[in-house]
Protein backbone atom coordinates (compact mmCIF):
# COMPACT_ATOMS: atom_id res chain seq x y z
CA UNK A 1 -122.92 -12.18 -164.49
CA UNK A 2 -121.44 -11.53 -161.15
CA UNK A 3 -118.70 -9.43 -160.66
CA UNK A 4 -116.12 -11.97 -160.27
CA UNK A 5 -116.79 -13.69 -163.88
CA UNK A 6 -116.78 -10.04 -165.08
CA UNK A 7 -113.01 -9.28 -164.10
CA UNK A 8 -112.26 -12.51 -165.15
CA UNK A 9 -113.11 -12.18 -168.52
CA UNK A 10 -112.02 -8.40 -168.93
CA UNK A 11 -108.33 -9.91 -167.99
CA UNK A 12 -108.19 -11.77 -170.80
CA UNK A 13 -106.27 -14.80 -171.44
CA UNK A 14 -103.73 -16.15 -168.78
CA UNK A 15 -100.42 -16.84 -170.95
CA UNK A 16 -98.60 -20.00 -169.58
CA UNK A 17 -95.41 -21.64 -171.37
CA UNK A 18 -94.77 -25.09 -170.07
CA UNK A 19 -90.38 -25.32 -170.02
CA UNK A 20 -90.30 -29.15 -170.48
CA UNK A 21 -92.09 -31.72 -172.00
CA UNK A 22 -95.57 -32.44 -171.35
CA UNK A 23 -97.37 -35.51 -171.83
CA UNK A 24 -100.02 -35.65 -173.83
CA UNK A 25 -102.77 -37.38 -171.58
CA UNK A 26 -101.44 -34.16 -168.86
CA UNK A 27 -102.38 -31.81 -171.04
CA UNK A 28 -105.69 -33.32 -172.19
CA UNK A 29 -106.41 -33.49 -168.34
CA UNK A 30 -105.48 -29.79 -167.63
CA UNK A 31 -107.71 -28.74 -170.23
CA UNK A 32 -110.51 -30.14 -169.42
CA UNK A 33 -110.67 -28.83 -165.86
CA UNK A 34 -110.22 -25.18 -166.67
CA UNK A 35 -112.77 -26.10 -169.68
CA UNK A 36 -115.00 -27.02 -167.03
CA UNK A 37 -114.13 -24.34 -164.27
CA UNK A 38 -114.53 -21.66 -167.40
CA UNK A 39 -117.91 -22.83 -168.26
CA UNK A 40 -118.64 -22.20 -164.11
CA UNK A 41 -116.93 -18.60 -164.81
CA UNK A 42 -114.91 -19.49 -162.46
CA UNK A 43 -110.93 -19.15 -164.03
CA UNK A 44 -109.33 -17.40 -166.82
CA UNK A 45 -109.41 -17.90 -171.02
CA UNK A 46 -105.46 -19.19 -171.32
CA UNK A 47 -103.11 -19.94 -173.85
CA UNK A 48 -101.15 -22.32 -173.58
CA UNK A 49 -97.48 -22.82 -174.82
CA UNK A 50 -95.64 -26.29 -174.63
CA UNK A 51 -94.32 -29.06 -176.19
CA UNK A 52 -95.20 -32.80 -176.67
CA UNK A 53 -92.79 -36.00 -176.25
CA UNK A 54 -93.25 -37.50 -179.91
CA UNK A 55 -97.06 -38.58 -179.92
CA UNK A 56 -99.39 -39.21 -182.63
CA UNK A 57 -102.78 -38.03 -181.95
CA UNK A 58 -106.26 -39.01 -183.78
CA UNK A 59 -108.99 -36.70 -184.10
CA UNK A 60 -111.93 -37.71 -185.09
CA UNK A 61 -111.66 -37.87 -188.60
CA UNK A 62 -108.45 -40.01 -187.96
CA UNK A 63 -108.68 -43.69 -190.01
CA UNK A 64 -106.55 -46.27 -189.23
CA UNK A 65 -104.17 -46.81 -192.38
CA UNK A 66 -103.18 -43.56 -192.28
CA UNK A 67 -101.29 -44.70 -188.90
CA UNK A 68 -98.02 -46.80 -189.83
CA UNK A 69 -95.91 -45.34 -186.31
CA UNK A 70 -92.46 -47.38 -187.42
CA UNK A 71 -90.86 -45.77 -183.88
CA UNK A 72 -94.08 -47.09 -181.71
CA UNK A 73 -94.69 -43.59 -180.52
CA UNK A 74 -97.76 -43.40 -178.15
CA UNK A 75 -101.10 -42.83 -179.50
CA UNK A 76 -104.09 -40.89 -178.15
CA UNK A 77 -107.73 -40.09 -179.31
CA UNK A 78 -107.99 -36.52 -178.95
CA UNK A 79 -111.33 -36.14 -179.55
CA UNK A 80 -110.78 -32.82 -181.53
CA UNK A 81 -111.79 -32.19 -185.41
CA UNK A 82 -109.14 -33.66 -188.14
CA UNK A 83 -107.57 -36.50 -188.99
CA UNK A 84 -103.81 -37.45 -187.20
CA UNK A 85 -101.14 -35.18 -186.04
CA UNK A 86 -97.85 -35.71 -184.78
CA UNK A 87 -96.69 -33.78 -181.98
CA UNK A 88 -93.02 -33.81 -180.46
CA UNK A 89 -89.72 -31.95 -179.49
CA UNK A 90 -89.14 -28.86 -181.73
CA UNK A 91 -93.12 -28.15 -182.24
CA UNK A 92 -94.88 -25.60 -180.78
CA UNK A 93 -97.91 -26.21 -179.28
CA UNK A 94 -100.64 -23.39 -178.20
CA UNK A 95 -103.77 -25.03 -177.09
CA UNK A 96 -106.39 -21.99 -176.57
CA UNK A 97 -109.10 -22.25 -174.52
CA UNK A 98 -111.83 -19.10 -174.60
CA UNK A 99 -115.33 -18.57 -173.97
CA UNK A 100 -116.73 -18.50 -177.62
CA UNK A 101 -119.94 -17.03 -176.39
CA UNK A 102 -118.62 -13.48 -176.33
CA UNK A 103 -116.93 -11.61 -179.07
CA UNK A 104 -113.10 -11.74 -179.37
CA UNK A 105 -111.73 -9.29 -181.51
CA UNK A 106 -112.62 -10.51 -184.86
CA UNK A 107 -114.84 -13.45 -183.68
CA UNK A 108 -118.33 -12.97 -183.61
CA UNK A 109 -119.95 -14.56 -180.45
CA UNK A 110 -120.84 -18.24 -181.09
CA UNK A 111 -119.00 -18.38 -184.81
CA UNK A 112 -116.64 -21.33 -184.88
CA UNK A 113 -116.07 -20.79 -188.17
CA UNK A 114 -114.68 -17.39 -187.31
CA UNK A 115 -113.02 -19.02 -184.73
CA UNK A 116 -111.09 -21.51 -186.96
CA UNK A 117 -110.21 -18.66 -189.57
CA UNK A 118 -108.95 -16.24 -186.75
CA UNK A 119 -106.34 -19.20 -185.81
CA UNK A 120 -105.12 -19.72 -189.51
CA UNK A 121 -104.81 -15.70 -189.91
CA UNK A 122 -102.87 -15.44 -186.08
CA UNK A 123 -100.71 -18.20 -187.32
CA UNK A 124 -99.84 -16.33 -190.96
CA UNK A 125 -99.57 -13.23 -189.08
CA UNK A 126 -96.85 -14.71 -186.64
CA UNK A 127 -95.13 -16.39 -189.32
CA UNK A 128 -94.78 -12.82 -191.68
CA UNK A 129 -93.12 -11.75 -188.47
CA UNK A 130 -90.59 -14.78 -188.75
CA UNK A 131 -89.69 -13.21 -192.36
CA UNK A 132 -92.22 -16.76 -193.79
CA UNK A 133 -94.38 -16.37 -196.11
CA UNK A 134 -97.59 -18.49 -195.77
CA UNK A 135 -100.95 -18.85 -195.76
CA UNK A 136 -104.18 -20.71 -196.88
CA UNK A 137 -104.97 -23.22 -199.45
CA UNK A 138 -108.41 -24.12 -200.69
CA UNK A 139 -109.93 -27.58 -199.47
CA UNK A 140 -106.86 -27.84 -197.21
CA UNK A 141 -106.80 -26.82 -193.35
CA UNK A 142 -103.73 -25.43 -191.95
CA UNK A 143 -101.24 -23.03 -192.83
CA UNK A 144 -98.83 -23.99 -195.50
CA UNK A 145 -96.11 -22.55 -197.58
CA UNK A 146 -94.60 -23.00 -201.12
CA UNK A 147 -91.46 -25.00 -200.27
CA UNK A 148 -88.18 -24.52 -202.75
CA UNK A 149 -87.12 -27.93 -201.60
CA UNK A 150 -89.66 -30.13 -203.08
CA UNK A 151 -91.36 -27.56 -205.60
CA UNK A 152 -94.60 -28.12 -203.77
CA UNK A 153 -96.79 -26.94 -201.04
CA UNK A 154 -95.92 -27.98 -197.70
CA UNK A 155 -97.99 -27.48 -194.21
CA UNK A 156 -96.12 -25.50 -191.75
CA UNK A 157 -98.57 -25.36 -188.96
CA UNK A 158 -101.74 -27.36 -187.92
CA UNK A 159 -105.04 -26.76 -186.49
CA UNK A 160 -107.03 -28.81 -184.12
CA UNK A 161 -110.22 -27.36 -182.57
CA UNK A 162 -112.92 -28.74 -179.85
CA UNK A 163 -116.00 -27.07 -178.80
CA UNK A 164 -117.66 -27.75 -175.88
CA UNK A 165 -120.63 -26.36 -174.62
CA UNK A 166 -118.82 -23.00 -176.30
CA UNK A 167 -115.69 -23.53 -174.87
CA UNK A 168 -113.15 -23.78 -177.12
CA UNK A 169 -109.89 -26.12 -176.72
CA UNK A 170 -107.26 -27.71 -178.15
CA UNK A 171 -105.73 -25.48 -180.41
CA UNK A 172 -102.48 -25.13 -183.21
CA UNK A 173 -98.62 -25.98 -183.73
CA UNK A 174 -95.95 -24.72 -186.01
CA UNK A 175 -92.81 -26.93 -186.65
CA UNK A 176 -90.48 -24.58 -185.26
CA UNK A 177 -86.99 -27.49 -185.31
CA UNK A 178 -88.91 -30.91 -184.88
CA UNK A 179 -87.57 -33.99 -186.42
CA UNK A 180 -89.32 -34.16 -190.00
CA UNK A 181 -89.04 -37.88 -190.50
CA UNK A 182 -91.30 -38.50 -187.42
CA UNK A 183 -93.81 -37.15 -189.38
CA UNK A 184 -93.55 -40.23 -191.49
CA UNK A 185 -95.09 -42.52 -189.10
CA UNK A 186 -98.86 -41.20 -190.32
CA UNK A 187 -100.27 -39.48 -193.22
CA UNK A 188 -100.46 -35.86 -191.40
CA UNK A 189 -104.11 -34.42 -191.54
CA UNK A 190 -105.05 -37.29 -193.61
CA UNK A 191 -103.43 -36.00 -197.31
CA UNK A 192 -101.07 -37.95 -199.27
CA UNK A 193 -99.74 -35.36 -201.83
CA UNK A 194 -98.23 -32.47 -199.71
CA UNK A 195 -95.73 -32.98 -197.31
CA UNK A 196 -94.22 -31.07 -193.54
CA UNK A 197 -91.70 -28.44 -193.31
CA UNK A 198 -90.01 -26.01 -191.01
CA UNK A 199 -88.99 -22.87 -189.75
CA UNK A 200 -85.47 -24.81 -189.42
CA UNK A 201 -85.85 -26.62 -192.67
CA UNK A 202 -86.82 -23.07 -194.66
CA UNK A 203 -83.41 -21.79 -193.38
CA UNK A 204 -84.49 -19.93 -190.61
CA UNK A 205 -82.89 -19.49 -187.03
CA UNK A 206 -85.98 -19.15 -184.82
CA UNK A 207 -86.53 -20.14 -181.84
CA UNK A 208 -89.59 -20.73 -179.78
CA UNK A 209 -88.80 -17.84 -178.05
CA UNK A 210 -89.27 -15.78 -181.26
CA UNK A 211 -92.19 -17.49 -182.43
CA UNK A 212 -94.11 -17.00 -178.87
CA UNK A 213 -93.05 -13.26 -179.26
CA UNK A 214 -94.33 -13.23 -182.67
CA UNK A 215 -97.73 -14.76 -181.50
CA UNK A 216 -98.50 -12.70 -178.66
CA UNK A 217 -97.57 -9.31 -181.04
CA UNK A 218 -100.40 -10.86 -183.24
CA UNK A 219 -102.68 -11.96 -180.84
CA UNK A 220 -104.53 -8.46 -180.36
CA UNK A 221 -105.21 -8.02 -184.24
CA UNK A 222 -107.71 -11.41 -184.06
CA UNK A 223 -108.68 -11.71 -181.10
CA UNK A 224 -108.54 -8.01 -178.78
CA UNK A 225 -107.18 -8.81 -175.78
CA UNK A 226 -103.96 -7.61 -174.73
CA UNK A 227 -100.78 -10.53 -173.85
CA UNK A 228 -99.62 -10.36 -170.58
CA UNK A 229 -96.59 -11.40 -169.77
CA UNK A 230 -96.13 -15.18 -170.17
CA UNK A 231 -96.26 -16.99 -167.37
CA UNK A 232 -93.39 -19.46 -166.92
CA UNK A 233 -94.60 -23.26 -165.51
């Protein structure tokens, strides 16, 4: 490794928040090139923070009658694991993208399946923060909470991971404010029984301000590199 690649990686991750809106076939685009310039060792791990216009997204588990879109919001193959997600206003999105051949924190080098459960425990970490209570249910990915208002479990926050060559991308969102009904237009992650919630729907006054603090306090404990300041785009 020359000592270029080496600095870059001992920075850790760039932090970027995107202020508006971005489109969903920009961010798919931006990822890919630093996927490509990391697997040259040539640019930073990032997160990145943003939201989506409302989008439904298929991964590749995705089948089409669990698609009914009344609003005719774009659609896009994402060619990450799951089934369909929505994205839109009032959802944060953090798409991660890190060189999964070395260690990070508590993921072993070349352990996706580390990987994945370091996302759902950063994600119940962050939320604990937010005063929610959440976490993991067997057979069921994402991060979900027991929800007063329907006496049942409801997901909270949604993961969506590509590997490529070991670089990981695509990434996570929590329903911070977003409009719950959108979520009607699929059958989210493919199951029928549970439904969406909130932050905003739970009763809580975050904002994505709080939740990006509460992410970057948690970040260390999974994955051992230190935040830097977020970098405004």
């Amino acid at each position: 490794m020359d000592q270029h690649s080496a600095i870059t990686q001992l920075q850790g991750p760039l932090w970027l928040r995107s202020a508006e809106p971005v489109e969903y076939p920009e961010a798919m685009q931006t990822m890919r090139k630093r996927v490509a310039a990391l697997r040259e060792q040539d640019a930073r791990e990032m997160v990145w923070l943003l939201q989506h216009p409302p989008t439904f997204t298929a991964g590749t588990s995705a089948r089409p009658e669990d698609l009914f879109n009344p609003y005719r919001f774009p659609t896009y193959a994402a060619g990450r694991g799951g089934q369909w997600t929505y994205h839109g206003p009032g959802q944060r999105v953090a798409y991660v993208m890190l060189d999964l051949q070395r260690r990070h924190g508590v993921v072993p080098p070349r352990d996706v399946r580390a990987y994945v459960c370091a996302l759902e425990g950063w994600l119940i970490a962050a939320l604990a923060r937010l005063g929610v209570v959440a976490g993991r249910r067997d057979g069921r990915i994402g991060v979900w909470v027991s929800d007063d208002r329907t006496g049942r479990d409801s997901k909270i926050a949604a993961l969506g991971v590509r590997v490529t060559r070991w670089i990981c991308w695509h990434g996570v969102s929590v329903n911070v404010s977003p409009a719950l009904d959108h979520f009607d237009g699929i059958v989210p992650c493919g199951i029928r029984e549970h439904g969406v919630t909130s932050l905003a729907a739970l009763g809580l006054d975050a904002t994505m301000q709080s939740l990006d603090a509460a992410l970057a306090a948690c970040w260390p404990d999974f994955f051992g590199d230190a935040v830097p300041p977020i970098r405004e785009d």
